[in-house]
Protein backbone atom coordinates (compact mmCIF):
# COMPACT_ATOMS: atom_id res chain seq x y z
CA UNK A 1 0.00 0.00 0.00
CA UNK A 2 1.95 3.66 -1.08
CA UNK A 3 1.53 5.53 2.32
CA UNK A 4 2.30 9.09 0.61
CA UNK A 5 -1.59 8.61 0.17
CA UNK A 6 -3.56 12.02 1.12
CA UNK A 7 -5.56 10.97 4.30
CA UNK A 8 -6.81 14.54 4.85
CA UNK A 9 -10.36 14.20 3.99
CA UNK A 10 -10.73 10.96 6.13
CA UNK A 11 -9.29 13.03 9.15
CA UNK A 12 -11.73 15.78 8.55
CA UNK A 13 -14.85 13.47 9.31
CA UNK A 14 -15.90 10.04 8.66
CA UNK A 15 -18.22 8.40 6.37
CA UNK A 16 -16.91 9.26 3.25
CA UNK A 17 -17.21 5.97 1.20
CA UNK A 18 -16.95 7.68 -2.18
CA UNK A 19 -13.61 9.06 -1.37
CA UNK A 20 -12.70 5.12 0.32
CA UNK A 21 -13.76 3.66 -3.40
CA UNK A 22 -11.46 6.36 -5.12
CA UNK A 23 -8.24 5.60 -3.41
CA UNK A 24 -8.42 1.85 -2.51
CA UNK A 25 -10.18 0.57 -5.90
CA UNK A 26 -8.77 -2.95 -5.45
CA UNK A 27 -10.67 -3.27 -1.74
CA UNK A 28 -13.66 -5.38 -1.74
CA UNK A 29 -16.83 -4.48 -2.28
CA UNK A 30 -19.12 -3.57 0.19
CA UNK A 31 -16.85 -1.24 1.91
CA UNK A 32 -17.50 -1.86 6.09
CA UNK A 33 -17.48 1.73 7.23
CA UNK A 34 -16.87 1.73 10.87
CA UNK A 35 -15.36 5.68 10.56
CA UNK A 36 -18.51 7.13 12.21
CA UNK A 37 -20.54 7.11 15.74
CA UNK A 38 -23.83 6.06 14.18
CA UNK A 39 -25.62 2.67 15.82
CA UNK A 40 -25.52 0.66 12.78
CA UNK A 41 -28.85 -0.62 13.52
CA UNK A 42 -31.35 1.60 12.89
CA UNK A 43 -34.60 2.36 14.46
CA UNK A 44 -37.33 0.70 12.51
CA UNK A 45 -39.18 3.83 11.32
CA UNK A 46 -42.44 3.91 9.31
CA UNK A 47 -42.16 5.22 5.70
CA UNK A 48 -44.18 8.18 4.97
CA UNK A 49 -47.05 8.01 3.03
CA UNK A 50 -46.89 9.16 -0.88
CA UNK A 51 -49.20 12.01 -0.25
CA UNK A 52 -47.06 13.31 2.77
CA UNK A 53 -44.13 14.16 -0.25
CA UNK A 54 -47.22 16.26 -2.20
CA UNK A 55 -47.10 18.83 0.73
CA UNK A 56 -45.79 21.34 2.94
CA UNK A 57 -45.34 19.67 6.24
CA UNK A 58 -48.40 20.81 8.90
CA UNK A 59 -47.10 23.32 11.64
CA UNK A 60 -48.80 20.77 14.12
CA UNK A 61 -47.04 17.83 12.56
CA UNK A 62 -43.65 19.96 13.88
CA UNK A 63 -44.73 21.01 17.29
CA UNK A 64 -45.76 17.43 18.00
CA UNK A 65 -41.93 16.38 16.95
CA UNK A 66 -40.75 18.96 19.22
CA UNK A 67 -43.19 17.74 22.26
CA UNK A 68 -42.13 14.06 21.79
CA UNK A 69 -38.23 15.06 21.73
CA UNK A 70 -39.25 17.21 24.60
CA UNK A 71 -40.85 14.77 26.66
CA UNK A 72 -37.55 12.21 26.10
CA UNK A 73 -34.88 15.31 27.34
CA UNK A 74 -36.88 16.36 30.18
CA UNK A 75 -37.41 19.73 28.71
CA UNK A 76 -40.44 21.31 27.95
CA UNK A 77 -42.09 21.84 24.22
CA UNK A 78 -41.60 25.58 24.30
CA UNK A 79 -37.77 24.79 25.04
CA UNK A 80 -37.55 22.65 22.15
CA UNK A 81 -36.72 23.52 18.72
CA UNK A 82 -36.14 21.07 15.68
CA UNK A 83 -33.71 21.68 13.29
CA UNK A 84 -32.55 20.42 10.04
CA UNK A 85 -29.62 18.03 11.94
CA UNK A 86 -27.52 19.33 14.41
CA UNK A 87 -24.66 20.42 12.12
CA UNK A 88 -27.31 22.98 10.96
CA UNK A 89 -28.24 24.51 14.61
CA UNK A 90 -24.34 24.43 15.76
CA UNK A 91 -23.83 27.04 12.85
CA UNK A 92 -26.03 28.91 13.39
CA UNK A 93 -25.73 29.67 17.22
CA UNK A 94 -22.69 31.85 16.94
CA UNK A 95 -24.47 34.32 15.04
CA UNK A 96 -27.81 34.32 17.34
CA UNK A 97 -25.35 34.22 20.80
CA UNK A 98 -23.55 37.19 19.26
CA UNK A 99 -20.24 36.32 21.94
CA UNK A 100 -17.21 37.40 20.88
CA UNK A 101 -15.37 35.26 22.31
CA UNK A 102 -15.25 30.93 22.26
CA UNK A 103 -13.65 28.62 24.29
CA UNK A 104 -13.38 25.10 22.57
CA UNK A 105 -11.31 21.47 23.31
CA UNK A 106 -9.07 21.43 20.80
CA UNK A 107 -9.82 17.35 19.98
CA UNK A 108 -13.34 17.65 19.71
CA UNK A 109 -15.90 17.93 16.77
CA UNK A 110 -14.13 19.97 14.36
CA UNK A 111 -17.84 21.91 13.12
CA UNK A 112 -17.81 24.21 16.18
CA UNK A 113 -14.62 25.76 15.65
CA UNK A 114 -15.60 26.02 12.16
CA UNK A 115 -18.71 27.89 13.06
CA UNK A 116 -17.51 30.21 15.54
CA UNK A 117 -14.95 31.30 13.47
CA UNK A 118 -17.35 32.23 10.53
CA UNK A 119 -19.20 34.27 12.81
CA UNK A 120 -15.95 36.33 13.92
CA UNK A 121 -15.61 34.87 17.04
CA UNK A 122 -11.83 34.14 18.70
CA UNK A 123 -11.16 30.59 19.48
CA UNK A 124 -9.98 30.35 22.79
CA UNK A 125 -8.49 26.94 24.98
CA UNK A 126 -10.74 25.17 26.77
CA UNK A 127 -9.76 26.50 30.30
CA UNK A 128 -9.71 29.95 29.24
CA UNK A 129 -11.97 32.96 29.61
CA UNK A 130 -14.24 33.48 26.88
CA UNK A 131 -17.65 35.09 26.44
CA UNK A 132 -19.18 30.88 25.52
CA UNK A 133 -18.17 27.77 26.38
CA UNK A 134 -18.71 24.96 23.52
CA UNK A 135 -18.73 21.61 24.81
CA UNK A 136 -19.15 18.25 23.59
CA UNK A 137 -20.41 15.88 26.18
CA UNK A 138 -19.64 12.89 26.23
CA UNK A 139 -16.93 14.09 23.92
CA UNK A 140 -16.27 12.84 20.47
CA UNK A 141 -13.36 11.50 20.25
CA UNK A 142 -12.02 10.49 23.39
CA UNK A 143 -15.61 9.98 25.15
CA UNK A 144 -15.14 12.64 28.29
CA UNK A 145 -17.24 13.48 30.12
CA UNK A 146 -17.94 16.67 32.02
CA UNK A 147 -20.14 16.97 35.54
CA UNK A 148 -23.30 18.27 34.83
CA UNK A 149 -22.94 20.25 38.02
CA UNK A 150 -20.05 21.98 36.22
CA UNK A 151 -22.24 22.95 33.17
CA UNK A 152 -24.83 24.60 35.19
CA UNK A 153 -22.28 26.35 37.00
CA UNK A 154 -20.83 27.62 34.02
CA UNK A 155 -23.99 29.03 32.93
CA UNK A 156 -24.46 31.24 34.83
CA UNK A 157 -21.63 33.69 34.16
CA UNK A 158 -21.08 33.21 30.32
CA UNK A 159 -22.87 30.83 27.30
CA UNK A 160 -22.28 27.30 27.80
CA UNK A 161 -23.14 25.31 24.51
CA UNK A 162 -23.31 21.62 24.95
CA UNK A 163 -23.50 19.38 22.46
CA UNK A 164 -25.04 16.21 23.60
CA UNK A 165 -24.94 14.59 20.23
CA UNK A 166 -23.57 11.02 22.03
CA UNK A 167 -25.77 11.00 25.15
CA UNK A 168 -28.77 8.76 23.82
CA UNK A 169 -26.38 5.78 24.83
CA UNK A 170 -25.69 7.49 28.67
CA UNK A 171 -28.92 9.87 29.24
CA UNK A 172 -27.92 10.37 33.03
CA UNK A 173 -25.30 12.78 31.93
CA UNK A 174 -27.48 14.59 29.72
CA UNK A 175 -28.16 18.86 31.16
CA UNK A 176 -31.15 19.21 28.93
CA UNK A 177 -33.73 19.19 31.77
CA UNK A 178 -31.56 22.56 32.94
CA UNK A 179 -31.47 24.29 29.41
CA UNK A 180 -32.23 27.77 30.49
CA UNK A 181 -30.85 31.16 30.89
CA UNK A 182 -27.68 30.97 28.62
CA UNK A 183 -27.31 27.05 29.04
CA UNK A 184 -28.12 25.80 25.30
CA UNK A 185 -28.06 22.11 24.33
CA UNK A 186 -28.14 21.01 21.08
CA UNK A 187 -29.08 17.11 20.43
CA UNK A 188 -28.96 15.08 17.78
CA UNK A 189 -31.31 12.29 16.26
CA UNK A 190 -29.30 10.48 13.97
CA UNK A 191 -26.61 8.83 15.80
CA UNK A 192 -28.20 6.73 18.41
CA UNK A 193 -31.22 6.01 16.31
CA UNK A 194 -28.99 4.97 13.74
CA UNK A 195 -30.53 7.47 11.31
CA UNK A 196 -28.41 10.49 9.83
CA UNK A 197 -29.58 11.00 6.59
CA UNK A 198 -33.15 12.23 8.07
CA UNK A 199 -31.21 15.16 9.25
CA UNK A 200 -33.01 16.03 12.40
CA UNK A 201 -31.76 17.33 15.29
CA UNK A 202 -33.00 19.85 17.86
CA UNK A 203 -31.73 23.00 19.81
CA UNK A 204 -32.61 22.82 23.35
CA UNK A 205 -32.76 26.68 25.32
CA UNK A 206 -35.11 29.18 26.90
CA UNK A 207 -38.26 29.49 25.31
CA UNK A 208 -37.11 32.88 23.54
CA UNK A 209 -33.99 31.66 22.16
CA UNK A 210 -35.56 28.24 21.60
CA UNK A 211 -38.60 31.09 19.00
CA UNK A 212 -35.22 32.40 17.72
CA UNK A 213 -34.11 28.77 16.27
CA UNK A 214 -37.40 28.25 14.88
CA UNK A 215 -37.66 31.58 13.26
CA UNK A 216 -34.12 31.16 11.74
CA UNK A 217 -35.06 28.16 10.02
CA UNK A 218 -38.59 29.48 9.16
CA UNK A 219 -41.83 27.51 9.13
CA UNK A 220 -40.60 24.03 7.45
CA UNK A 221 -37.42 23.17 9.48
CA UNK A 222 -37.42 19.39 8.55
CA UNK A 223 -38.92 17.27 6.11
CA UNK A 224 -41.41 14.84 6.29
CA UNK A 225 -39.32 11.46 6.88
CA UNK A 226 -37.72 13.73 9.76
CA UNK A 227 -41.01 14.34 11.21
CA UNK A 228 -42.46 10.77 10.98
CA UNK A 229 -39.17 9.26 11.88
CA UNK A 230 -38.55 11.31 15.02
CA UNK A 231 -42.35 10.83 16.15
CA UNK A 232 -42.20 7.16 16.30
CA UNK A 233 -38.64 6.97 17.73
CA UNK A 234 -39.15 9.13 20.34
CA UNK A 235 -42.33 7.80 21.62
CA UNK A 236 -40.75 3.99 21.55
CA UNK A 237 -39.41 4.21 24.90
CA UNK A 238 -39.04 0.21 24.81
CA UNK A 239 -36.64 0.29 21.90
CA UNK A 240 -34.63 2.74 23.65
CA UNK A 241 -33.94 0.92 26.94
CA UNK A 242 -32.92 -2.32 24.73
CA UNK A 243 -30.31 -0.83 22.25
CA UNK A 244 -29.12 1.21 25.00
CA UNK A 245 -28.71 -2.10 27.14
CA UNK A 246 -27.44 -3.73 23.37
CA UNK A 247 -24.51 -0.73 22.77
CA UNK A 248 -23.08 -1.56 26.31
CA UNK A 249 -22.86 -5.33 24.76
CA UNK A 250 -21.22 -4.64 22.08
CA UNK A 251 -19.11 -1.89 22.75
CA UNK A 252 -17.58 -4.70 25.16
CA UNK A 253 -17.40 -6.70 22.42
CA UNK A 254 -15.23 -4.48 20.58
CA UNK A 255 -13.12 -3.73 23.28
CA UNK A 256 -11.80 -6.88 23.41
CA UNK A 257 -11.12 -7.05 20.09
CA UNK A 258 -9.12 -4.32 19.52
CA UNK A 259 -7.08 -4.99 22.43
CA UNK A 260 -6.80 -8.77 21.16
CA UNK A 261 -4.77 -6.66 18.02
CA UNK A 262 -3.05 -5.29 19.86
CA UNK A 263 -4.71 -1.62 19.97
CA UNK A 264 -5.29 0.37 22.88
CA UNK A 265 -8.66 2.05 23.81
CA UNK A 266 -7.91 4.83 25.05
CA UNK A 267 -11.68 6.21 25.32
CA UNK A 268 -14.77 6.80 23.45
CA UNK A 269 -18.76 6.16 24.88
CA UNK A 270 -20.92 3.24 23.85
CA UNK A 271 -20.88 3.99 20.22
CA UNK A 272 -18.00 4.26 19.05
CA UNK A 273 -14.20 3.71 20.54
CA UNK A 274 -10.98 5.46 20.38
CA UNK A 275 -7.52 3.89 19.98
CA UNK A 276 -3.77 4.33 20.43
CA UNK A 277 -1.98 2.61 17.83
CA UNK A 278 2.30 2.35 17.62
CA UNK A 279 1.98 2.77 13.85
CA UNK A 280 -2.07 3.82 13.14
CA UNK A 281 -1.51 5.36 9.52
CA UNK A 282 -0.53 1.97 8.96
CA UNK A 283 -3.06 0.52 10.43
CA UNK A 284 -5.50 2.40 8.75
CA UNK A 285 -4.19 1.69 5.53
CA UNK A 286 -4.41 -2.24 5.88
CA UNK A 287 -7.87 -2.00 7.08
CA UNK A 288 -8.69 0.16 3.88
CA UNK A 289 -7.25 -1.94 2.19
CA UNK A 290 -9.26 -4.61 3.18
CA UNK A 291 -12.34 -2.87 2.42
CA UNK A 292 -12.98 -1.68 6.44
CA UNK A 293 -12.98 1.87 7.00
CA UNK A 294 -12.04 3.33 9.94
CA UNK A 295 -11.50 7.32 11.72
CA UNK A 296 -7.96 8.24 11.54
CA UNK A 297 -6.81 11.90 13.53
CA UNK A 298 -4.16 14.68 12.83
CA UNK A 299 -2.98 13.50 15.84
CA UNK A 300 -0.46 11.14 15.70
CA UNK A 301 -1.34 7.30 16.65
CA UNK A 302 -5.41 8.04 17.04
CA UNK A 303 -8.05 5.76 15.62
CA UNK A 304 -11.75 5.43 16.15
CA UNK A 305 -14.13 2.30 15.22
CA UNK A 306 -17.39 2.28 15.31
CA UNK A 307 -19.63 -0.75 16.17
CA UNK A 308 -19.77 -3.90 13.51
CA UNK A 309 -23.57 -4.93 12.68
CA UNK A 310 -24.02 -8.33 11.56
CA UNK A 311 -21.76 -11.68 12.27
CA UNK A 312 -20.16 -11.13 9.21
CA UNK A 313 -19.14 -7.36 9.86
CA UNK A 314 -18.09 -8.58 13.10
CA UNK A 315 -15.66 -11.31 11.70
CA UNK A 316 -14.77 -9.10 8.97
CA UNK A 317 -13.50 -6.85 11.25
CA UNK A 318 -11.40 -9.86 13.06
CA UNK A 319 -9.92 -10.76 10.09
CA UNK A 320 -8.53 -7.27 8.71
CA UNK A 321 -6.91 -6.98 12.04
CA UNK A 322 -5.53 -10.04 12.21
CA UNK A 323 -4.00 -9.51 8.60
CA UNK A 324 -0.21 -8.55 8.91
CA UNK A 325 0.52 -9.17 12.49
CA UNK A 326 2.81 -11.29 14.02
């Protein structure tokens, strides 16, 4: 495999297949993309109707969403608004906060930097003062966590922005139920329910801010599979409890794989896992090569898998990292 391959857009974020296909066109076919968060099994959501593609979504249809998502966060409707997937609401919070000021991880989802600095904000440390806050929690990659009690604290001296887009899998750290004042969650729908390409996700805030969001994205934020999808899901409380019970299963499961190959987990939350790896360019590129795609970091020696699906995914998975080792 030529390692002067350009690994920059896999670093950026996973899932991109297309750009997998392009650069490894002798791996076989279908690729196993373990390079995101997202439960690979996915809730079992009803299809919309053909009529419900015919017409602007109903205004009811969307505050019933927003109740149901409410109801599951321990927020209130009013503090609930629904968004066209989190990505969406994280970019546009800078310019409704108006602070001039950010303080972000630096390994943590690369969007927020991204959005704060489009808005004119400065990037600050973590640990330093700033006018907000931006938190991911649990954190992508490396899993941390943060004391709720911390994040309230925060609040009430600057913007604290917490993106809980992981915490379906551990709800007990979850601050939603305290989203007031200038403590702003933002959640997302996707990963846990194992469905991303709905593109729904939801700001959580004080009722005003919460009317801001909504006005922002006007009076269709999502689209009809969004609102059907998140209905069902939400309201499914018995699905929830199992695949959360399920993700603690098999992130074990994977655990013990990767440290039967000799990689080191180093963190990461029920859905996905982060490594340390002596050599994990290397690594990467014999798993692409074997058609199993992976996260790989700027940081040196980083890697993060997702969970396998089926048996085969599973074995698949055994056997790439078995390939090459001693």
């Amino acid at each position: 495999m030529n390692a002067v391959l350009d690994l920059s857009q896999f670093r950026r974020h996973g899932g991109r297949i297309h750009a997998a296909e392009a650069l490894f066109p002798g791996a076989p076919r279908p690729w196993l993309d373990l390079s995101t968060g997202i439960n690979p099994r996915s809730y079992p959501a009803p299809s919309p109707k053909r009529e419900a593609f015919s017409r602007l979504p109903e205004p009811e249809a969307i505050l019933e969403l927003e109740a149901a998502a409410a109801a599951v966060f321990g927020a209130k409707p009013q503090q609930v608004s629904a968004t066209p997937g989190t990505d969406a609401a994280l970019r546009l919070l800078p310019r409704l906060l108006g602070a001039r000021s950010a303080a972000i991880a630096q390994r943590t989802y690369g969007g927020h930097r991204e959005a704060w600095r489009a808005a004119g904000a400065e990037i600050r440390p973590e640990d330093a003062a700033a006018d907000a806050w931006v938190i991911v929690n649990p954190n992508n990659p490396d899993g941390r966590l943060a004391a709720p009690e911390a994040l309230i604290a925060s609040a009430k001296r600057r913007w604290v922005i917490v993106d809980e887009a992981f915490v379906d899998a551990q709800p007990a750290a979850s601050v939603a139920s305290h989203a007031h004042g200038r403590l702003v969650v933002l959640r997302s729908f996707g990963k846990f329910y194992g469905l991303p390409g709905v593109r729904l996700g939801f700001v959580v805030a004080e009722p005003s801010l919460a009317q801001e969001v909504r006005r922002a994205f006007g009076d269709w934020p999502v689209a009809a599979e969004a609102l059907l999808a998140g209905r069902a899901a939400y309201a499914d409380a018995a699905w929830r409890t199992r695949t959360q019970i399920r993700l603690v299963r098999d992130r074990r499961r994977l655990d013990r794989l990767l440290d039967g190959a000799g990689l080191k987990v180093v963190g990461g939350t029920d859905l996905f896992r982060l490594v340390q790896a002596k050599d994990a360019e290397a690594v990467f590129l014999r798993l692409a090569s074997a058609g199993v795609l992976c996260r790989p970091f700027d940081e040196p020696g980083l890697l993060r898998f997702g969970l396998p699906y089926t048996r085969a995914d599973w074995e698949r998975l055994a056997a790439a990292l078995c390939k090459g080792l001693p």
